[in-house]
N, C-alpha and C. Protein backbone atom coordinates (compact mmCIF):
# COMPACT_ATOMS: atom_id res chain seq x y z
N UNK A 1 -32.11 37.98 47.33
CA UNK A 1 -33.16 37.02 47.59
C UNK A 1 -33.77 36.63 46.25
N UNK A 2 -34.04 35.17 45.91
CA UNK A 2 -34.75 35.09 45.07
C UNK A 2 -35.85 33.71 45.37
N UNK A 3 -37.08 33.75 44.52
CA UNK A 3 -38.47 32.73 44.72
C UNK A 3 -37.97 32.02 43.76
N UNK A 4 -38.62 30.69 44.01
CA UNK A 4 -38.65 30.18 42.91
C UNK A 4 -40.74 29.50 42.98
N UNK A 5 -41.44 29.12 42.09
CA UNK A 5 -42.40 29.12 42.16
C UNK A 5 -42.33 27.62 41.95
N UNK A 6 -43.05 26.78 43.38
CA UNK A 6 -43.29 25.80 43.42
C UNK A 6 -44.15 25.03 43.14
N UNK A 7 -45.68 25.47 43.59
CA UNK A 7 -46.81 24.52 43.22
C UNK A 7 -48.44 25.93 43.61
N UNK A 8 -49.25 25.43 42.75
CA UNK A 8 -50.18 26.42 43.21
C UNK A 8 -51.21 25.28 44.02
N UNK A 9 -51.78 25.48 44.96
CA UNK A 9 -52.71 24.33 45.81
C UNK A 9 -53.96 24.63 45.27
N UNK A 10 -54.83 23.58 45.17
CA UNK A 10 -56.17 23.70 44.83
C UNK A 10 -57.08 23.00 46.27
N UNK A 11 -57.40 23.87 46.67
CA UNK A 11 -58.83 22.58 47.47
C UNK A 11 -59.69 21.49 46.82
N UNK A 12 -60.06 21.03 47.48
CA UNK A 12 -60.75 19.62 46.78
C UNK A 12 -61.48 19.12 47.65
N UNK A 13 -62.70 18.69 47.43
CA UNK A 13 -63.49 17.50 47.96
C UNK A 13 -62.93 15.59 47.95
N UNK A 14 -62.53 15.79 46.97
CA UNK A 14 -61.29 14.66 46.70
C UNK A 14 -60.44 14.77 46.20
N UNK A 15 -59.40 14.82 47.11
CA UNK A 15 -58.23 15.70 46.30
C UNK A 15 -56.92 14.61 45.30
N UNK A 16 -57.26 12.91 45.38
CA UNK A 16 -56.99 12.17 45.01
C UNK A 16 -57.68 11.87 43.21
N UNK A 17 -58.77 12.27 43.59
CA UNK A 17 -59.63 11.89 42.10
C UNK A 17 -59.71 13.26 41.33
N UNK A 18 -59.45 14.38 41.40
CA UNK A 18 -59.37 15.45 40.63
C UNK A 18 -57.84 15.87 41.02
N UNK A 19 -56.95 15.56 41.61
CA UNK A 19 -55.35 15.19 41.66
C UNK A 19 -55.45 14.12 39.65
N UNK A 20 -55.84 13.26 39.77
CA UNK A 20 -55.78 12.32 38.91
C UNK A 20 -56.44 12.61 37.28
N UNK A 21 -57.52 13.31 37.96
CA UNK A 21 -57.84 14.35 35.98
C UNK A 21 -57.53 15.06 35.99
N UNK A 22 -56.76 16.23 36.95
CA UNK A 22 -55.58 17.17 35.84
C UNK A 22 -54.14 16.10 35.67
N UNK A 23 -53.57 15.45 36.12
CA UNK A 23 -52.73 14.57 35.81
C UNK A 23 -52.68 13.87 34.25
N UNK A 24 -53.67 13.35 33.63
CA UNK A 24 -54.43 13.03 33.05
C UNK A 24 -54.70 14.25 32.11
N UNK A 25 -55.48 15.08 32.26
CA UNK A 25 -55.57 16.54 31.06
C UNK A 25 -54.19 17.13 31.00
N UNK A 26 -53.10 17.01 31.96
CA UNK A 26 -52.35 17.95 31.47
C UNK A 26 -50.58 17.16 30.89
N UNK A 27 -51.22 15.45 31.18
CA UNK A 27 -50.57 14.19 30.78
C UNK A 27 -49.03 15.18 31.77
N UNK A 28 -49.34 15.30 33.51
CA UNK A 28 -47.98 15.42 34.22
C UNK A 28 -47.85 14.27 34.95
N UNK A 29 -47.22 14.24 35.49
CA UNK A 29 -46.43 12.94 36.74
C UNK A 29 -47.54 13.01 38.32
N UNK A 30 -47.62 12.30 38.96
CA UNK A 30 -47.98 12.29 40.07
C UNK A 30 -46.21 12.33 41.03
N UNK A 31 -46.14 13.31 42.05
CA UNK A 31 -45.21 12.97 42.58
C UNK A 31 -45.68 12.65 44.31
N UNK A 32 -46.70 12.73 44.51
CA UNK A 32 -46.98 12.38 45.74
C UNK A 32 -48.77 12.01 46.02
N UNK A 33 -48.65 10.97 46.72
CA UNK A 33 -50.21 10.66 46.66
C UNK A 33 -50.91 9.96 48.00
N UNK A 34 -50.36 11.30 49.17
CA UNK A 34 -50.43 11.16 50.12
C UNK A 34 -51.97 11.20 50.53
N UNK A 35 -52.56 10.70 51.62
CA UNK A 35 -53.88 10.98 51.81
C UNK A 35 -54.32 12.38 51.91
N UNK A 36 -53.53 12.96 52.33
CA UNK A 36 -53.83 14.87 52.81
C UNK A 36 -53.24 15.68 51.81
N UNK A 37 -52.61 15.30 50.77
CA UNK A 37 -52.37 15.91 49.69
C UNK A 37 -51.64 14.88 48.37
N UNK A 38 -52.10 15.82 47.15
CA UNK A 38 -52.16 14.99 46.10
C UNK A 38 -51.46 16.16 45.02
N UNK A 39 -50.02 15.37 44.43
CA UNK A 39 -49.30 16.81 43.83
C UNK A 39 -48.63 16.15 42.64
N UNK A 40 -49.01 17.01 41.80
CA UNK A 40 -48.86 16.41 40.27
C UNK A 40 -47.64 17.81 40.10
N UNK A 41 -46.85 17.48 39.04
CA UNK A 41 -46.16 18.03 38.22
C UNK A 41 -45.68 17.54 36.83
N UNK A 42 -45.18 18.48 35.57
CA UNK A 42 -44.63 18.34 34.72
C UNK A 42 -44.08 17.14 34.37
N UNK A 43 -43.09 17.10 35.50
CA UNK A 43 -42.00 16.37 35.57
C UNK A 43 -41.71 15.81 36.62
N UNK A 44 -40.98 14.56 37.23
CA UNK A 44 -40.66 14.70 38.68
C UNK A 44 -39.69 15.51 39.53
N UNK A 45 -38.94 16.20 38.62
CA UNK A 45 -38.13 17.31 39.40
C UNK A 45 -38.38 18.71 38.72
N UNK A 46 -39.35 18.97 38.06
CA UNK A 46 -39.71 20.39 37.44
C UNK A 46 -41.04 21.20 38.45
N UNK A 47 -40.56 21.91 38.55
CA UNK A 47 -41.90 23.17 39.15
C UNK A 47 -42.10 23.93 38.33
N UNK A 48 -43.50 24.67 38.08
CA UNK A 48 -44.04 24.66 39.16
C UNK A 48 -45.21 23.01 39.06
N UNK A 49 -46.27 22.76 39.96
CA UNK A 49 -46.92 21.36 40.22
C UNK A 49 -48.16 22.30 40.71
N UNK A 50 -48.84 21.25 40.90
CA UNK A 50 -50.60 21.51 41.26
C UNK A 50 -50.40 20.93 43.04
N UNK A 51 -50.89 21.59 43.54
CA UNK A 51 -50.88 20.54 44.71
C UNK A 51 -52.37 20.13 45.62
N UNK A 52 -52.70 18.94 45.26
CA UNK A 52 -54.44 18.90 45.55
C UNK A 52 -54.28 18.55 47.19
N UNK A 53 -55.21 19.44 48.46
CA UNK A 53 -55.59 19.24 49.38
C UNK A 53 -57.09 19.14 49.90
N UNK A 54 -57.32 17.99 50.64
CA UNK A 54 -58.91 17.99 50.62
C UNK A 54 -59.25 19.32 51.99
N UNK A 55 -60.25 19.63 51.70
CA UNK A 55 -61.27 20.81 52.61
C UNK A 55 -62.16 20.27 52.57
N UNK A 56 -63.27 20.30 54.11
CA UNK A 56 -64.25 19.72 53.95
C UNK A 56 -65.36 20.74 53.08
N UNK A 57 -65.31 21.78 53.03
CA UNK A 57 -66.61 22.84 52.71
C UNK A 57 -66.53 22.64 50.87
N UNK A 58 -67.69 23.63 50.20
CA UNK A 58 -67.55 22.80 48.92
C UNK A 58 -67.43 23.99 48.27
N UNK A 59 -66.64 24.26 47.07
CA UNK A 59 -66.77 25.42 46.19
C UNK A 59 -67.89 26.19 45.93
N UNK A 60 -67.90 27.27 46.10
CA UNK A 60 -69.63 28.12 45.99
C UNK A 60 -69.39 29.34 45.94
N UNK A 61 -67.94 29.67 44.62
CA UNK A 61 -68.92 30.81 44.26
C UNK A 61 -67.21 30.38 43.10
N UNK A 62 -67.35 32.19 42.24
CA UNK A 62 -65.91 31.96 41.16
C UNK A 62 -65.10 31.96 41.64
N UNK A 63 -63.69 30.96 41.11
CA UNK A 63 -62.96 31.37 41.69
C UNK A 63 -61.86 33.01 41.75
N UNK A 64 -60.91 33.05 42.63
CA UNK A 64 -60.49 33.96 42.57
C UNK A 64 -58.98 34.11 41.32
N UNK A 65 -58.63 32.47 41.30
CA UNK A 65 -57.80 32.18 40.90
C UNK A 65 -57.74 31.11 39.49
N UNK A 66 -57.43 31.65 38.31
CA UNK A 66 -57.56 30.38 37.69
C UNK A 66 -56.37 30.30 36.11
N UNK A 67 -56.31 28.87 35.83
CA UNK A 67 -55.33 28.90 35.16
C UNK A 67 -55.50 28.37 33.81
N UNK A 68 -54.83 29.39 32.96
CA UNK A 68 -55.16 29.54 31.37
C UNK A 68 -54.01 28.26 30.44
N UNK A 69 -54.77 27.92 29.87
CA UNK A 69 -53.87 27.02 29.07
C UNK A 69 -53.67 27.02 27.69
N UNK A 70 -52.79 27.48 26.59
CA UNK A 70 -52.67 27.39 25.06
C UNK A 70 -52.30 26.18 24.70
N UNK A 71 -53.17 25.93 23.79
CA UNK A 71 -52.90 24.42 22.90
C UNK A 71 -52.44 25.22 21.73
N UNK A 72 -51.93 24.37 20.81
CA UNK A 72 -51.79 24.86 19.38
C UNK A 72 -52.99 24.33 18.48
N UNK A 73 -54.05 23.37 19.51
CA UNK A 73 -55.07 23.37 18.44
C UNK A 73 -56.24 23.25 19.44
N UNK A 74 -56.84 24.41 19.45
CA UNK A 74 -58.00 24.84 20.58
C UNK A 74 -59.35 23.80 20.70
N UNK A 75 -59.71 23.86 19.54
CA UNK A 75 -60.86 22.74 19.42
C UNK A 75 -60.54 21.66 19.58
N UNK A 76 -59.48 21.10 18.97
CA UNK A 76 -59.36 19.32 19.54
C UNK A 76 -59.35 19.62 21.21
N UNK A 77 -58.56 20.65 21.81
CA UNK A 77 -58.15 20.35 23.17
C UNK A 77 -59.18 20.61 24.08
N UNK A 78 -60.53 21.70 23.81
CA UNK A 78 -61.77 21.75 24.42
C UNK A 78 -62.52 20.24 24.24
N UNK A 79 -62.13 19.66 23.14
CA UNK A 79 -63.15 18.76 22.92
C UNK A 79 -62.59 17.26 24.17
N UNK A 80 -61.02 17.04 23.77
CA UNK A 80 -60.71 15.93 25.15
C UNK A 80 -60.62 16.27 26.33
N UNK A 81 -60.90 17.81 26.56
CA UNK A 81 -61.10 17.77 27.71
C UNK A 81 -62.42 17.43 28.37
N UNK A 82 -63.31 18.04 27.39
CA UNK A 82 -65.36 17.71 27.61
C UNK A 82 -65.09 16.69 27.75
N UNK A 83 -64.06 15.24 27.15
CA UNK A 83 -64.55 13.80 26.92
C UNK A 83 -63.94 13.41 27.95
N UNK A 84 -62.87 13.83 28.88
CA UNK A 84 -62.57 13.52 30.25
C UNK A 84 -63.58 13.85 31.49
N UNK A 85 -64.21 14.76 31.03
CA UNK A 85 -65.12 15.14 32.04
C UNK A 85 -65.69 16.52 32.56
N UNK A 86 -64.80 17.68 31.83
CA UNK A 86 -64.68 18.97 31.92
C UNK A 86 -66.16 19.35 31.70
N UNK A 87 -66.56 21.01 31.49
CA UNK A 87 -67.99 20.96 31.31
C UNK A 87 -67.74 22.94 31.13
N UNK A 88 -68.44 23.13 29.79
CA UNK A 88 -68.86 25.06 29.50
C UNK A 88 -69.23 25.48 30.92
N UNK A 89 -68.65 26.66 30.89
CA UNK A 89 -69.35 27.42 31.78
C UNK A 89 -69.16 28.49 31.56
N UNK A 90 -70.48 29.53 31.79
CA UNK A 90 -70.56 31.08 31.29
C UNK A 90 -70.51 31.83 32.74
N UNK A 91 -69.26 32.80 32.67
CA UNK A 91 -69.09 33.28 34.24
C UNK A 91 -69.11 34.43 33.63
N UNK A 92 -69.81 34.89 32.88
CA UNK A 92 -69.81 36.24 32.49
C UNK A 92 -68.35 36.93 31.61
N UNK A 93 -67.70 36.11 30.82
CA UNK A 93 -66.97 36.06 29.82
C UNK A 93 -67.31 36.86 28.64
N UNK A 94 -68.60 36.74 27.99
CA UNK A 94 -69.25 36.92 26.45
C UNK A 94 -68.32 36.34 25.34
N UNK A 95 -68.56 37.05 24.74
CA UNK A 95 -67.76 36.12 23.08
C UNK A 95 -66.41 36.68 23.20
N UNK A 96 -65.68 35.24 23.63
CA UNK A 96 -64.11 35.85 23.62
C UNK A 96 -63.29 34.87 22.90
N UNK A 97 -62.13 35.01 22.76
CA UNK A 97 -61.23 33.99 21.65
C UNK A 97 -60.94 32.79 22.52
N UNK A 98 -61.20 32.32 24.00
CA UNK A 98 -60.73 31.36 24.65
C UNK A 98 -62.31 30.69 25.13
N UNK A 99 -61.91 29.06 25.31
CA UNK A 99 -62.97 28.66 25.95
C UNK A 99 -62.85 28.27 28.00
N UNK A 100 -63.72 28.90 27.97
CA UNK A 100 -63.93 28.40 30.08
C UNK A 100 -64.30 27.53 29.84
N UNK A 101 -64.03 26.32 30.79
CA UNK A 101 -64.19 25.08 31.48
C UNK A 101 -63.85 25.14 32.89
N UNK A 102 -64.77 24.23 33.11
CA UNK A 102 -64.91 23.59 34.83
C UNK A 102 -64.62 22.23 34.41
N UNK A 103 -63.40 22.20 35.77
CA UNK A 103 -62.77 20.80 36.37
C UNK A 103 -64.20 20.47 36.64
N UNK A 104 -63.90 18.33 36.97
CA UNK A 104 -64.97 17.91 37.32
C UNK A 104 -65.14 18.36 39.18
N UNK A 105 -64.96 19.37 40.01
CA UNK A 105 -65.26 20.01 41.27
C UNK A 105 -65.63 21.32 41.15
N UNK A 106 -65.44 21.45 39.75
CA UNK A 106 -66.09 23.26 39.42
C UNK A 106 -65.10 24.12 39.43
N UNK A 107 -63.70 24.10 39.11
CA UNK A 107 -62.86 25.04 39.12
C UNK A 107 -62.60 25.37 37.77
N UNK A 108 -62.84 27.19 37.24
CA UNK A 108 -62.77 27.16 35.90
C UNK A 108 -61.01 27.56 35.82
N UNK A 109 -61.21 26.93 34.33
CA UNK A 109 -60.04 26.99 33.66
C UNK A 109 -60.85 27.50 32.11
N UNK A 110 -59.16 28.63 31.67
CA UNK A 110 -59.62 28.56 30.15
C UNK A 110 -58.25 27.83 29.40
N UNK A 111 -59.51 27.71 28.21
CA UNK A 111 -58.47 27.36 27.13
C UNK A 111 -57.98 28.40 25.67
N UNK A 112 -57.17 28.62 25.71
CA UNK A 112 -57.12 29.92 25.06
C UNK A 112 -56.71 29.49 23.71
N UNK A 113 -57.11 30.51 22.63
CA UNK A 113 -56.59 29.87 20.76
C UNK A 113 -55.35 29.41 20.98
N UNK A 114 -54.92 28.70 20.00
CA UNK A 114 -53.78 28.66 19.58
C UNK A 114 -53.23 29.45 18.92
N UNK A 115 -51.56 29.50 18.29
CA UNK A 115 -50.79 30.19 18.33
C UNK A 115 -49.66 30.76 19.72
N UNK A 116 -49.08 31.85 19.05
CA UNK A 116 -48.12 31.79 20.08
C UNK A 116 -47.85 32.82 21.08
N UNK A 117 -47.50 31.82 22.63
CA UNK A 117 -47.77 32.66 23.76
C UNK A 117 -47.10 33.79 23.58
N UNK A 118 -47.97 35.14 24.76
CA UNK A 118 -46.96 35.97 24.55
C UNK A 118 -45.56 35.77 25.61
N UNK A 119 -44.71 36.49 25.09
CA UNK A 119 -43.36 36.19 26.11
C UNK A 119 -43.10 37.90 26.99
């Protein structure tokens, strides 16, 4: 038996307009932009993809789940992301080498230094 890893789902209040700024922050493809779900990937035939579904209830509390991203240049990439819309947030982190951000629906993401991932 083997997985292959397809898409991780995010809830959303609009799952069309925050479908469209990680699309946008993470410059992937839209491959579907159905009313009940909204699914970006890499590529149009690469996994894994984001897959945005709307829920009516609203995010309210951390999440359980969240996803780290390396740039090779940390500060430019905190900074276009603030200028898309992103926003600091202190979830009880303290002084660490990566920066947290919240999507514009409040889902944190970090951004971690640059240099190179581990393998």
């Amino acid at each position: 038996m083997s997985l292959e890893w397809e898409q991780v789902i995010v809830d959303s209040a609009d799952s069309a307009a925050l479908g469209r700024w990680w699309a946008e922050a993470l410059d992937w493809v839209v491959v579907n932009d159905a009313p009940d779900e909204y699914e970006i990937r890499p590529e149009q035939d690469r996994v894994p993809g984001l897959l945005f579904v709307p829920v009516p209830e609203r995010k309210t509390i951390k999440n359980r789940l969240h996803l780290d991203f390396r740039p090779t240049d940390q500060a430019a990439e905190v900074a276009r992301l603030l200028a898309l819309g992103a926003r600091h947030v202190d979830i009880g982190q303290g002084e660490q080498s990566w920066v947290t951000l919240l999507d514009p629906e409040g889902n944190e993401f970090c951004v971690l230094s640059g240099g190179t991932p581990h393998t």
